[in-house]
Protein backbone atom coordinates (compact mmCIF):
# COMPACT_ATOMS: atom_id res chain seq x y z
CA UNK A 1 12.33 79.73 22.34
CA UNK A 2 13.44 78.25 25.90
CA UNK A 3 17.19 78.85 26.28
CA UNK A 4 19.14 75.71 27.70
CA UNK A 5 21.55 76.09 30.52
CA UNK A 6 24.18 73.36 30.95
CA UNK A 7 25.43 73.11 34.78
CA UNK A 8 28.67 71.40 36.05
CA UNK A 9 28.16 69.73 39.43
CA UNK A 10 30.61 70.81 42.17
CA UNK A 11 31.78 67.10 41.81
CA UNK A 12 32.63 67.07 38.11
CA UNK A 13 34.32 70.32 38.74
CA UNK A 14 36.63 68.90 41.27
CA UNK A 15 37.34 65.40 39.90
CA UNK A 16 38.62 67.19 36.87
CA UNK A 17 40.95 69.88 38.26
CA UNK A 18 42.24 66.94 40.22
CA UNK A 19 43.45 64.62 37.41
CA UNK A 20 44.81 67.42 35.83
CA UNK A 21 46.97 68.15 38.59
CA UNK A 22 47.33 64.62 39.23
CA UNK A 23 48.68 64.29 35.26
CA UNK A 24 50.81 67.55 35.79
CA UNK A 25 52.40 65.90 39.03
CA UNK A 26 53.19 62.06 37.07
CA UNK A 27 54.61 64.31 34.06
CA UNK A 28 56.37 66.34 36.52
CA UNK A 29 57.64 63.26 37.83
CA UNK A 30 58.77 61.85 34.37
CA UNK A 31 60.32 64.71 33.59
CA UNK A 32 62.80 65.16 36.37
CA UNK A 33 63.83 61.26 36.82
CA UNK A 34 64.69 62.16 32.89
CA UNK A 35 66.78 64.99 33.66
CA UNK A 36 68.80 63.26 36.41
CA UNK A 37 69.20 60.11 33.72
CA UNK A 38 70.94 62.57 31.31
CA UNK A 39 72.49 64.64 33.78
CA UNK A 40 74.63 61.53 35.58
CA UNK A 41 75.14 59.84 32.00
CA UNK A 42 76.52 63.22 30.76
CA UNK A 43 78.92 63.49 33.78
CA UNK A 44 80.08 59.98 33.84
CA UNK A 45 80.93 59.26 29.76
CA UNK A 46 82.81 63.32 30.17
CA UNK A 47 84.81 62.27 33.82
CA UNK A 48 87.08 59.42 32.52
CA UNK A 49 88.15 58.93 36.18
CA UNK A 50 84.54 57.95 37.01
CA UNK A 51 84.19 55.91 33.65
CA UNK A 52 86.87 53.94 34.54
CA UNK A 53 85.81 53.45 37.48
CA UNK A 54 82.29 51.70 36.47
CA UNK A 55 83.17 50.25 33.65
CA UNK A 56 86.48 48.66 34.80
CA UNK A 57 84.59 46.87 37.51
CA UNK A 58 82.00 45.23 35.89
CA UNK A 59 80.64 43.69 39.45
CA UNK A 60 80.07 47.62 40.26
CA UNK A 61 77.32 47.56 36.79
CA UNK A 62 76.11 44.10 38.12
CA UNK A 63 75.14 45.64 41.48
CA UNK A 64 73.77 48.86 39.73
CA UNK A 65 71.71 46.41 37.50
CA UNK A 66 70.41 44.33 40.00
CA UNK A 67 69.21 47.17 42.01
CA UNK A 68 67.59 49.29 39.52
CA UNK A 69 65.33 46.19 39.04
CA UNK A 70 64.55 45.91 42.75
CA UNK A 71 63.72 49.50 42.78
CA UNK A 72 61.22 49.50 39.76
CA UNK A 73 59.93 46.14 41.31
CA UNK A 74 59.56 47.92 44.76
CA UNK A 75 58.07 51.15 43.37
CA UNK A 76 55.69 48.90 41.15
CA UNK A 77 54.54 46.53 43.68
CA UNK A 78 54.92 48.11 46.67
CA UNK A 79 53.64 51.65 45.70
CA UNK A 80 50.41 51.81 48.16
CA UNK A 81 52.46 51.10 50.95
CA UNK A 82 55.16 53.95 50.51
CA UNK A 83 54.86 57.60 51.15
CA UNK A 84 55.30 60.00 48.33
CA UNK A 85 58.39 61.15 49.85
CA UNK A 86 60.01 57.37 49.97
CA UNK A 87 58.66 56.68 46.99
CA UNK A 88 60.07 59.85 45.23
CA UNK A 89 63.12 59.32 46.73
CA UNK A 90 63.32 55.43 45.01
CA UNK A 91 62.25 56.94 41.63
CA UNK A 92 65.41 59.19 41.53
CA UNK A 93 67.53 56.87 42.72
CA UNK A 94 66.73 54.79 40.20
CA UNK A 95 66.71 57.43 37.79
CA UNK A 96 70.42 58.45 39.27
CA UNK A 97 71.35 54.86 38.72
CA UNK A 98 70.39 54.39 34.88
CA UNK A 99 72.14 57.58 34.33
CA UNK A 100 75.63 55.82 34.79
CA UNK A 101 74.01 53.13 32.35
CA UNK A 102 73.39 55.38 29.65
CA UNK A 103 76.44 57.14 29.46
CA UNK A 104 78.17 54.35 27.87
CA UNK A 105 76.06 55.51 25.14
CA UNK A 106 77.53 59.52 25.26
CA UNK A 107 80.96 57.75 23.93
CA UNK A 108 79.31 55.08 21.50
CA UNK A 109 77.08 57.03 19.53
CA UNK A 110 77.68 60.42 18.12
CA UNK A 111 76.52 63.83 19.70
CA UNK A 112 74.44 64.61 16.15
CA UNK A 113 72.99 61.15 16.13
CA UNK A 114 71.70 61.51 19.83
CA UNK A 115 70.25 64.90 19.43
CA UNK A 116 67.87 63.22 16.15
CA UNK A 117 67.54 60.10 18.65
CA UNK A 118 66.23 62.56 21.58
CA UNK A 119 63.75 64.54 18.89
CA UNK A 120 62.45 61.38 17.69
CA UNK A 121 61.32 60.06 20.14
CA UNK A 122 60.35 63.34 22.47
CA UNK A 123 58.22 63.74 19.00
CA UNK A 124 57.27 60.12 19.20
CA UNK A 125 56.10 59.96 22.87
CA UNK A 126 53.92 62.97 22.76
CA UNK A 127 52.13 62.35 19.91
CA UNK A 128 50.89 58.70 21.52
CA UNK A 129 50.88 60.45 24.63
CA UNK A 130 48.43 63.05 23.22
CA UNK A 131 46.51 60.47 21.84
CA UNK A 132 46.49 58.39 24.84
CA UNK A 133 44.76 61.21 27.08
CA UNK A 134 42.20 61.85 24.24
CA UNK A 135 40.96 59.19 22.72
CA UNK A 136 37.99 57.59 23.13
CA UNK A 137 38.88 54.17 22.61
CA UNK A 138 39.34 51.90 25.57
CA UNK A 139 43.20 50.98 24.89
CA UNK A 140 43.17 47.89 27.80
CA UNK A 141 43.25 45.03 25.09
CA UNK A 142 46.02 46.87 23.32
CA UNK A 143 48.13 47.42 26.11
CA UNK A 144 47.41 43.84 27.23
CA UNK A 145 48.92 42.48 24.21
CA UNK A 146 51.69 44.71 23.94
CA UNK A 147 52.59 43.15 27.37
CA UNK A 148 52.39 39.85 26.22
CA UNK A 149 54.30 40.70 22.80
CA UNK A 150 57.10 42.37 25.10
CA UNK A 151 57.64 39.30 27.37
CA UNK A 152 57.47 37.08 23.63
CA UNK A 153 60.38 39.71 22.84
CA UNK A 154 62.34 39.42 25.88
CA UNK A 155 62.35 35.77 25.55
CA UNK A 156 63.79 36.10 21.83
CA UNK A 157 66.15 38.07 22.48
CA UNK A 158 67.63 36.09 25.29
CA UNK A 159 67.47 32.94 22.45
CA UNK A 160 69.11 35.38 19.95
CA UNK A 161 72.05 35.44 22.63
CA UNK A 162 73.07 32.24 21.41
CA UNK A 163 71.61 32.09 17.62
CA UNK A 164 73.87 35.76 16.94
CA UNK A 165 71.00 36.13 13.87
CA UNK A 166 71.28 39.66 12.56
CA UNK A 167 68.21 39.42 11.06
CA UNK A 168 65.94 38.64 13.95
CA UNK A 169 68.02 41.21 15.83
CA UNK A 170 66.61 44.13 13.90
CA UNK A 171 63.33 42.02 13.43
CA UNK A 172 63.14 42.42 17.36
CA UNK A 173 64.00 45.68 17.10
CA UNK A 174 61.42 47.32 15.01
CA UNK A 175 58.97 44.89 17.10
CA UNK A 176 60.03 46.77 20.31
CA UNK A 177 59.69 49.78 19.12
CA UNK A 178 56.03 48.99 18.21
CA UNK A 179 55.74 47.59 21.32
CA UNK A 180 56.73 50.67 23.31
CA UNK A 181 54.61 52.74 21.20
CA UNK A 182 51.93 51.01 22.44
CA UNK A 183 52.37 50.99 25.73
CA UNK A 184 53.13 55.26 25.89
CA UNK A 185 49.47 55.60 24.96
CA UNK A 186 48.27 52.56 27.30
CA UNK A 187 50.34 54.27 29.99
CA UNK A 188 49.02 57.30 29.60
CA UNK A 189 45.32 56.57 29.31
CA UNK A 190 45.81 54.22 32.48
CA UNK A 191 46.70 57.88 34.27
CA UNK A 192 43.09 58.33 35.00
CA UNK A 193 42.85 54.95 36.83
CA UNK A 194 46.00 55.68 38.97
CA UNK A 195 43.89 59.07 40.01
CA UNK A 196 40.80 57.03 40.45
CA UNK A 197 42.33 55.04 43.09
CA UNK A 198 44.46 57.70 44.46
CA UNK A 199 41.12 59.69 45.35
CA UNK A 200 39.62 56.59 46.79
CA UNK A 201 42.79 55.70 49.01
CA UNK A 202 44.28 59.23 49.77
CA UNK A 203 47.57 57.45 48.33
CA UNK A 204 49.00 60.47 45.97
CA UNK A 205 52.50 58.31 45.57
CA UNK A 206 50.54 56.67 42.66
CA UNK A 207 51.80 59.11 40.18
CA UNK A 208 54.84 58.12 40.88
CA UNK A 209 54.27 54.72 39.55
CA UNK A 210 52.55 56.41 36.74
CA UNK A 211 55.40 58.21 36.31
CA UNK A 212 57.79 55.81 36.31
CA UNK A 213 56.13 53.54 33.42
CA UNK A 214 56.20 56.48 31.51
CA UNK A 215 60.38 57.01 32.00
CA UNK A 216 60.81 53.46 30.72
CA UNK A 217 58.09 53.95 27.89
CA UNK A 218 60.28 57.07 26.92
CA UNK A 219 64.07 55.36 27.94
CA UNK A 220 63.05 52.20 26.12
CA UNK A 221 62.04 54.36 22.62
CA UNK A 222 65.17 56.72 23.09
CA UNK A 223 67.22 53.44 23.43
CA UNK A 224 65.67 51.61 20.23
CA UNK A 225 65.45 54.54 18.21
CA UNK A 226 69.37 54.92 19.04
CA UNK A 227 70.01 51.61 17.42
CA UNK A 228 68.07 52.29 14.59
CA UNK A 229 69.20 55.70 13.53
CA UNK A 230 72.42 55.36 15.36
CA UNK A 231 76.53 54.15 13.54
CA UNK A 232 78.44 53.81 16.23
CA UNK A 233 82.00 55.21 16.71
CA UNK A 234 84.64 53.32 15.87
């Protein structure tokens, strides 16, 4: 009987320890524009000096607001132009920023409710993330439509504004959180494609961008979750 070898070219070899350390840098990434999110909300809603100051100056929010969506806009569009250092530094910026944005929610929700809200959906995203890396299934379509579904959602919501239905609040709701469930696995599946071209441009500020659709995949399911599980103080 003729024993079968099986060899791994050199090639193989090398494209594969790179998008695992190209996955372990985007995570990396994630994980640390998370940290400074909670760490500025935590300081902010527990310095009532500094929430006064934000929230008593609502032009102060307005400027935050407007500039967080210049920054994802500018790390989005604009990624293959920046250096991984620039582009670093713009991802925790903006990550710095939507901290004193989220700790409104430190004072409106209670510390038991966020700690479920924060399991949930740490739970949540690496369960679609897992499945995301491993499956086999070619998740464009999905993630295409759950783009589509999310602008459909947007646009609702902004009609809702005037409406005040309850009903197609929560309606929206539990069709975000669909939505963002989604896109964790489309996000993290598109991961190899961000390596591909990183390897064919040299441009390694690409996980960044990774990263940073995978902060709002997680911020968005943290926040939705929140008003689902969430009874806020009164």
């Amino acid at each position: 009987m003729e024993s079968q070898t099986t060899t791994v070219s050199p090639i193989e070899t090398t494209t594969t320890a790179g998008l695992a350390a190209f996955t372990s840098s985007v995570f990396g990434w994630m994980t640390v524009g998370l940290f400074a999110t909670a760490l500025v909300a935590w300081l902010v809603s527990n310095n009532s000096n500094l929430f006064i100051f934000f929230y008593k100056n609502p032009w102060i929010l307005i400027v935050s607001f407007i500039a967080q969506l210049a920054l994802v806009v500018t790390i989005s569009g604009m990624i293959q132009r920046l250096s991984t250092v620039v582009a670093g530094s713009l991802f925790i910026l903006y990550s710095l920023l939507n901290g004193v944005m989220f700790s409104a929610i430190f004072l409106a929700y209670d510390p038991s409710t966020i700690a479920i809200a924060v399991g949930a959906t740490a739970l949540t995203f690496t369960a679609m993330a897992i499945y995301g890396a491993y499956t086999k299934a070619d998740l464009t379509k999905w993630g295409s439509f759950a783009i589509m579904a999310l602008i459909g959602v947007i646009i609702a919501t902004i009609l809702n504004i005037f409406f005040k239905s309850e009903g197609l609040t929560w309606l929206l709701t539990y069709a975000s959180l669909a939505i963002f469930i989604v896109l964790t696995a489309y996000d993290v599946q598109k991961i190899k494609e961000y390596h591909r071209i990183a390897e064919q441009t040299g441009k390694q500020s690409l996980a960044i961008s990774a990263a940073l659709a995978l902060y709002l995949d997680f911020i968005n399911l943290l926040i939705l979750i929140l008003r689902i599980l969430g009874k806020g103080k009164n």
